[in-house]
Protein backbone atom coordinates (compact mmCIF):
# COMPACT_ATOMS: atom_id res chain seq x y z
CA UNK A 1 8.18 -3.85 -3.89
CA UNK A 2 6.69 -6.60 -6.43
CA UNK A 3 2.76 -6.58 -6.68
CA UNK A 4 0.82 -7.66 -4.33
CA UNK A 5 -2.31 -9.77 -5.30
CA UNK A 6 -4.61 -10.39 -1.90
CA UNK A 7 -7.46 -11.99 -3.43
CA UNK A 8 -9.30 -11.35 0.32
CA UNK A 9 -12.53 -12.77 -0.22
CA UNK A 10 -11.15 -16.30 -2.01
CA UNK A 11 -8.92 -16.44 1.05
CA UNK A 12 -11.16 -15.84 3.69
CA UNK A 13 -14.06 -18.73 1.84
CA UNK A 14 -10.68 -21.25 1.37
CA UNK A 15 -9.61 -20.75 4.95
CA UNK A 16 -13.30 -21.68 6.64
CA UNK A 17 -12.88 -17.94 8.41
CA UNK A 18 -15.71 -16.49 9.60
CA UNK A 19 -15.06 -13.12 10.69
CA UNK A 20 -15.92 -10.36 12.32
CA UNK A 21 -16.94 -13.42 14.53
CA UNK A 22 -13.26 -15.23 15.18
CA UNK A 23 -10.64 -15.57 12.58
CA UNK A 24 -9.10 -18.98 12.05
CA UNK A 25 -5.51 -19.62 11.46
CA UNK A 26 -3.63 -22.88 11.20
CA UNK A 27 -6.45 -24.34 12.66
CA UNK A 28 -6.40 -22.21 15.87
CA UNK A 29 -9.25 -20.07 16.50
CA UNK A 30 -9.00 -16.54 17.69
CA UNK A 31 -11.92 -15.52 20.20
CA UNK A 32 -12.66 -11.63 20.13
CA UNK A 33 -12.48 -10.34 23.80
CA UNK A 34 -16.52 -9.34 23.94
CA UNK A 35 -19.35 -11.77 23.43
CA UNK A 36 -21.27 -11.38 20.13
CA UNK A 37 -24.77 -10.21 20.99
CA UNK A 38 -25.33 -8.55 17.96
CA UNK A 39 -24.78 -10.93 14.76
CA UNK A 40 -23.86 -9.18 11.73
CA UNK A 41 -25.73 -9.14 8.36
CA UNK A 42 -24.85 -10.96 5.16
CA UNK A 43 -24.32 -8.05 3.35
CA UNK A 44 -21.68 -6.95 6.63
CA UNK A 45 -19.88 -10.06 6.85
CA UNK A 46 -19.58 -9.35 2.88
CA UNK A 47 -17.80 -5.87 2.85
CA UNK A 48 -15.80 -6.46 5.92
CA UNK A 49 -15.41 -9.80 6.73
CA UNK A 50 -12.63 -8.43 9.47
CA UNK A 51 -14.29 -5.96 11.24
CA UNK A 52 -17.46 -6.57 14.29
CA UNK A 53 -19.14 -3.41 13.08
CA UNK A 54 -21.90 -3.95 16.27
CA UNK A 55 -20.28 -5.36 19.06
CA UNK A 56 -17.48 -4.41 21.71
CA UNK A 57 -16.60 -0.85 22.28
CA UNK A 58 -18.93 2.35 20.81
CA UNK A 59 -17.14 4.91 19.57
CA UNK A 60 -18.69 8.47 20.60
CA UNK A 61 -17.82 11.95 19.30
CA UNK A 62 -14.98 12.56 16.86
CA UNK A 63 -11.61 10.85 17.08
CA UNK A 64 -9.73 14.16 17.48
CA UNK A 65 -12.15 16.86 18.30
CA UNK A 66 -12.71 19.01 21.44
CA UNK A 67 -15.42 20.57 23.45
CA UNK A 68 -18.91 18.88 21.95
CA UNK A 69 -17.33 17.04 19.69
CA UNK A 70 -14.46 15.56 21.99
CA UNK A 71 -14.30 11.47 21.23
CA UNK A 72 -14.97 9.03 23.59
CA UNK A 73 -15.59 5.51 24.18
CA UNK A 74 -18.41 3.55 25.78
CA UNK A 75 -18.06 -0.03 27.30
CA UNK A 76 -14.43 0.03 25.96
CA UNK A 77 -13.07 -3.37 24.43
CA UNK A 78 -9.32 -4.22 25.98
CA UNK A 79 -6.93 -5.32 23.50
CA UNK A 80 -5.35 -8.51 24.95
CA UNK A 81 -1.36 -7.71 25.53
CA UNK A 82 -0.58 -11.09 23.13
CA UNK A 83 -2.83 -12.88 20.48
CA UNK A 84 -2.45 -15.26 17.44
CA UNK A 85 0.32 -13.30 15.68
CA UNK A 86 -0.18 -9.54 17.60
CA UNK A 87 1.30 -8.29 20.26
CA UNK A 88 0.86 -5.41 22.08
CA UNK A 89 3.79 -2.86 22.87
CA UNK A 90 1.62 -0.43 25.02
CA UNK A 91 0.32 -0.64 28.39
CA UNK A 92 -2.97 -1.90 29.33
CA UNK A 93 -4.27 1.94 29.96
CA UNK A 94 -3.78 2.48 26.34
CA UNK A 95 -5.12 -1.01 24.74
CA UNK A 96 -8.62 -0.11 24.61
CA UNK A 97 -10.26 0.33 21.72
CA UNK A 98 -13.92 0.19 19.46
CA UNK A 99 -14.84 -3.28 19.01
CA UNK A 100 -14.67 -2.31 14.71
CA UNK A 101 -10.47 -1.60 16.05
CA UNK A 102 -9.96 -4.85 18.43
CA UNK A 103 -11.71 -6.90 15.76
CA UNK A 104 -10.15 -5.53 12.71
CA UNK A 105 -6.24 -6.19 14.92
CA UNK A 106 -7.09 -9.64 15.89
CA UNK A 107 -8.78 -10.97 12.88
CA UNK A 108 -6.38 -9.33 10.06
CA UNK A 109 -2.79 -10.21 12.62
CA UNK A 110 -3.61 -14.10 12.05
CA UNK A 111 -4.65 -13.98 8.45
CA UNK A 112 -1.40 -11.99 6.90
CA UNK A 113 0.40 -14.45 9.27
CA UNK A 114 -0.80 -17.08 6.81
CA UNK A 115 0.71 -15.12 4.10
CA UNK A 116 3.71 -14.76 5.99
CA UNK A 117 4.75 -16.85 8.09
CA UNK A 118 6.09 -15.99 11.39
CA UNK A 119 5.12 -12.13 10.85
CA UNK A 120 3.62 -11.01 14.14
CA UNK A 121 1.97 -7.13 14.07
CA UNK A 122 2.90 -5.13 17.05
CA UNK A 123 0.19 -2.81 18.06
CA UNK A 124 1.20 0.42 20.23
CA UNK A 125 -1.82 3.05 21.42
CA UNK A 126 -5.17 2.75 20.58
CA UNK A 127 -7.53 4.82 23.01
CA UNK A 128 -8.03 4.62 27.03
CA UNK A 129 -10.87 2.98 28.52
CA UNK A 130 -13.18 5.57 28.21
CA UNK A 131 -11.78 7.13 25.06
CA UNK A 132 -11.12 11.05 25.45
CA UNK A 133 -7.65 13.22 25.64
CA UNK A 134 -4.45 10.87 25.71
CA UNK A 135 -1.69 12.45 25.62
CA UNK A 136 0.84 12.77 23.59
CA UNK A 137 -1.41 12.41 21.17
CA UNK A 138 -3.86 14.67 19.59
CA UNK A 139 -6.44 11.88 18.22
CA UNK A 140 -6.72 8.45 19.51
CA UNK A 141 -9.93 9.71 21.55
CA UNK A 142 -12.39 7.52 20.08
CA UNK A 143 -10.83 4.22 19.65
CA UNK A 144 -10.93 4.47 15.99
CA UNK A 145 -7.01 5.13 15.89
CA UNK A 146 -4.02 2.40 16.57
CA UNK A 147 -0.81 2.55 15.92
CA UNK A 148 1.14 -0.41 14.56
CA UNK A 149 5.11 -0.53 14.37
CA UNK A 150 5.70 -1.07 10.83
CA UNK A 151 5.20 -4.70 9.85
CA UNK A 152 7.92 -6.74 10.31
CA UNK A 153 9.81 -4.69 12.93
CA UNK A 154 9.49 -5.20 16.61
CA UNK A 155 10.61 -2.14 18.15
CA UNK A 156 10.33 1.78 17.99
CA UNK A 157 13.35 2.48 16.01
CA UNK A 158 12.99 4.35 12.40
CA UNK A 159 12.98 2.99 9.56
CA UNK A 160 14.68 6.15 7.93
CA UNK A 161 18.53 6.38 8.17
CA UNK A 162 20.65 9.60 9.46
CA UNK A 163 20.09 10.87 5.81
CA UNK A 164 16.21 10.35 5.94
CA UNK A 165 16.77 7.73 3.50
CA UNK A 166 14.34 4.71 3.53
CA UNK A 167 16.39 1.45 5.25
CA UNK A 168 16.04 -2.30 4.99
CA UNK A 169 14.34 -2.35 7.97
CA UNK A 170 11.12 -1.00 6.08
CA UNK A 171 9.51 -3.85 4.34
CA UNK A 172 7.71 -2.26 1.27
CA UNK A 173 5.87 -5.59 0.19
CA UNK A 174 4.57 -7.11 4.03
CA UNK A 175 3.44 -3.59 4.87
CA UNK A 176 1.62 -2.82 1.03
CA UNK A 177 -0.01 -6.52 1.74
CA UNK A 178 -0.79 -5.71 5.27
CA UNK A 179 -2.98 -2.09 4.03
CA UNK A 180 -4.48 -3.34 0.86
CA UNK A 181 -5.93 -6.32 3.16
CA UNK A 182 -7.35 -3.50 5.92
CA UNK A 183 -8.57 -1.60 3.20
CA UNK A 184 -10.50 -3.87 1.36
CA UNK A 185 -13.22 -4.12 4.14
CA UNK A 186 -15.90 -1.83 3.73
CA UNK A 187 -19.15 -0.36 5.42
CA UNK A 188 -21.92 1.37 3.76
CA UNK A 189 -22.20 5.02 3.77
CA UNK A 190 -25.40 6.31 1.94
CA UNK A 191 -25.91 3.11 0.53
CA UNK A 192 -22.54 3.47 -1.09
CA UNK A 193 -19.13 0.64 -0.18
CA UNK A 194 -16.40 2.48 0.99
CA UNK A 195 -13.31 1.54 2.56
CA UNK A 196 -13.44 1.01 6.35
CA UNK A 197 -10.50 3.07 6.68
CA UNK A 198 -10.05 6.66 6.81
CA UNK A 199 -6.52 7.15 6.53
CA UNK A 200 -3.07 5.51 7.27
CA UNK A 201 -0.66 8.18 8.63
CA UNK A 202 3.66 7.60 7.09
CA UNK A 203 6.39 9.77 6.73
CA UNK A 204 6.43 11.80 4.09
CA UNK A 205 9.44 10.18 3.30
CA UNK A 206 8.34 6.46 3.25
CA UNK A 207 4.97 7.95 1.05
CA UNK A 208 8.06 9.08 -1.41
CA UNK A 209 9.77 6.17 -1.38
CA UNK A 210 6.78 3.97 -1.98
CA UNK A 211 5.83 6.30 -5.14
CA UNK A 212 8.65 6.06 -6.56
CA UNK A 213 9.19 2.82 -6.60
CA UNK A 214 6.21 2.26 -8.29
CA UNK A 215 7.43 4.68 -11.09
CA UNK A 216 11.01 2.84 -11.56
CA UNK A 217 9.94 -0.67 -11.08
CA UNK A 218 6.86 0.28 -13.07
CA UNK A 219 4.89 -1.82 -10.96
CA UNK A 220 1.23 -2.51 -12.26
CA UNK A 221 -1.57 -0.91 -9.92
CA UNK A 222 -4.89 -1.71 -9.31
CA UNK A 223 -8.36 -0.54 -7.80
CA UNK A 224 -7.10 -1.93 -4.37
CA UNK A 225 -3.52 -0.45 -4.72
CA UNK A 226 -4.33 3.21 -6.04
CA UNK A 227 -6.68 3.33 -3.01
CA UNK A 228 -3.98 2.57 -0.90
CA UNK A 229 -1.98 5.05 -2.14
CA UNK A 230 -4.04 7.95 -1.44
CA UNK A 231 -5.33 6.84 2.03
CA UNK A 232 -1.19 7.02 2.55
CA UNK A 233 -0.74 10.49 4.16
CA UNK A 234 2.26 11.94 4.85
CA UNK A 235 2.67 12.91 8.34
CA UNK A 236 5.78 13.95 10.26
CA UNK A 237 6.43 11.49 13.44
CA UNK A 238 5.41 8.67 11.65
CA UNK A 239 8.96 6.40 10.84
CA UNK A 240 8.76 4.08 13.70
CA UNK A 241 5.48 3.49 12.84
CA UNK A 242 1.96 4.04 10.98
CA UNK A 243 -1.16 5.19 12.18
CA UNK A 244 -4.59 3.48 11.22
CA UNK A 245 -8.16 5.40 11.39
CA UNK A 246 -11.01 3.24 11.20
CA UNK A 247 -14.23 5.51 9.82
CA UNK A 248 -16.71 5.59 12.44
CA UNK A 249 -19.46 1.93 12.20
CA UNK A 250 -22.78 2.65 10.63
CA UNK A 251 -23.54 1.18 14.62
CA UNK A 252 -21.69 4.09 15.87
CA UNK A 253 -25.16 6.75 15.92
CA UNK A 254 -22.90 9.47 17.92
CA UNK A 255 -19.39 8.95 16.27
CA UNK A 256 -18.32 11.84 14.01
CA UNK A 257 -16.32 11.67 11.20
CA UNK A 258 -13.68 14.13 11.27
């Protein structure tokens, strides 16, 4: 895995993007699927030039929680099944999502596209249309959680061999590219920038593998990459794909962080 240097901001400025709004790729224009009542502030479009922290989908409640604090989702935002460089591999009862999710998928898919041409994400679940229990799952109430197969595959097969040994089919350097850009967007929580993300669910195995490359290749890490790696948690059922929590929008007055 060589190092990965996403300068986001200098990329976003040279490519005339302005996100959470549309994201602009190869001179195509991606439209987000709700209409942008709610324009967001300098300082938003600043930390998290990928993510519509106001419009679209309200998450409610916690993304796995039960009873009171069961998540939900109000005027859910519908993934589209195919997009500039995404495509969906779930049905339309589980593509709904938070506007912060649908915006983050469709503006980030187009813009590591750029970096790598002909790379599309596939996205499985997100949330149903009215967030809540979706089985199998225990989480994905709130439509703060996606799954995405691991970038460059296009199918649910693991990336782990009979052995549990990390395969070629596990791209270390799209997929560290892919998470430092997601994590580098930001929201304000008591005044203080923090990543938009909550945590990226791997295998323990892959989370291994990663570290120890690192170590052996004694690849250089910075800010970016070190946050990364601890927002990488190591989760059993997770070698066909990884799982993405967005934190809960500052917009969000009845999500709960959990």
């Amino acid at each position: 895995m060589k190092k990965i240097i996403l300068a986001l901001a200098c990329t976003v400025v040279s490519m005339g993007l302005v996100p959470p709004v549309a994201a602009l790729a190869q001179g195509e224009q991606v439209v987000l699927p709700f209409p942008i009542v709610d324009p967001p502030t300098k300082e938003e479009l600043e930390l998290a030039p990928l993510l519509d922290l106001r419009n679209g989908g309200i998450s409610t409640g916690a993304a796995q929680g039960t009873g009171p604090t069961q998540g939900g989702l109000i005027n859910g935002t519908l993934l589209p099944q195919t997009g500039d460089s995404f495509r969906a591999s779930s049905s339309e009862k589980s593509r709904w999502g938070s506007g912060m999710m649908v915006s983050m998928i469709m503006n980030s898919a187009p813009l590591l596209a750029l970096q790598y041409t002909g790379v599309t994400l596939r996205i499985g679940g997100i949330a149903q249309q009215t967030g809540g229990p979706y089985k199998p799952h225990k989480s994905h109430q709130n439509g703060l959680d996606a799954d995405i197969l691991f970038v460059g595959t296009d199918s649910y097969d693991s990336v782990l061999d009979s052995t549990g040994a990390v395969t070629e089919r596990f791209d270390p350097e799209k997929n560290w590219a892919y998470w430092r850009m997601i994590t580098a967007q930001k929201i304000l929580v008591k005044g203080k920038p923090i990543s938009a993300i909550s945590m990226i669910l791997v295998d323990p195995r892959i989370k291994t593998f990663l570290e120890a490359r690192v170590v052996e290749d004694s690849i250089p890490m910075d800010e970016l990459d070190l946050q990364v790696m601890k927002l990488l948690r190591p989760t059993e059922g997770h070698d066909t794909h990884f799982h993405v929590r967005l934190r809960c929008s500052p917009h969000y007055t009845t999500c709960l962080e959990r």
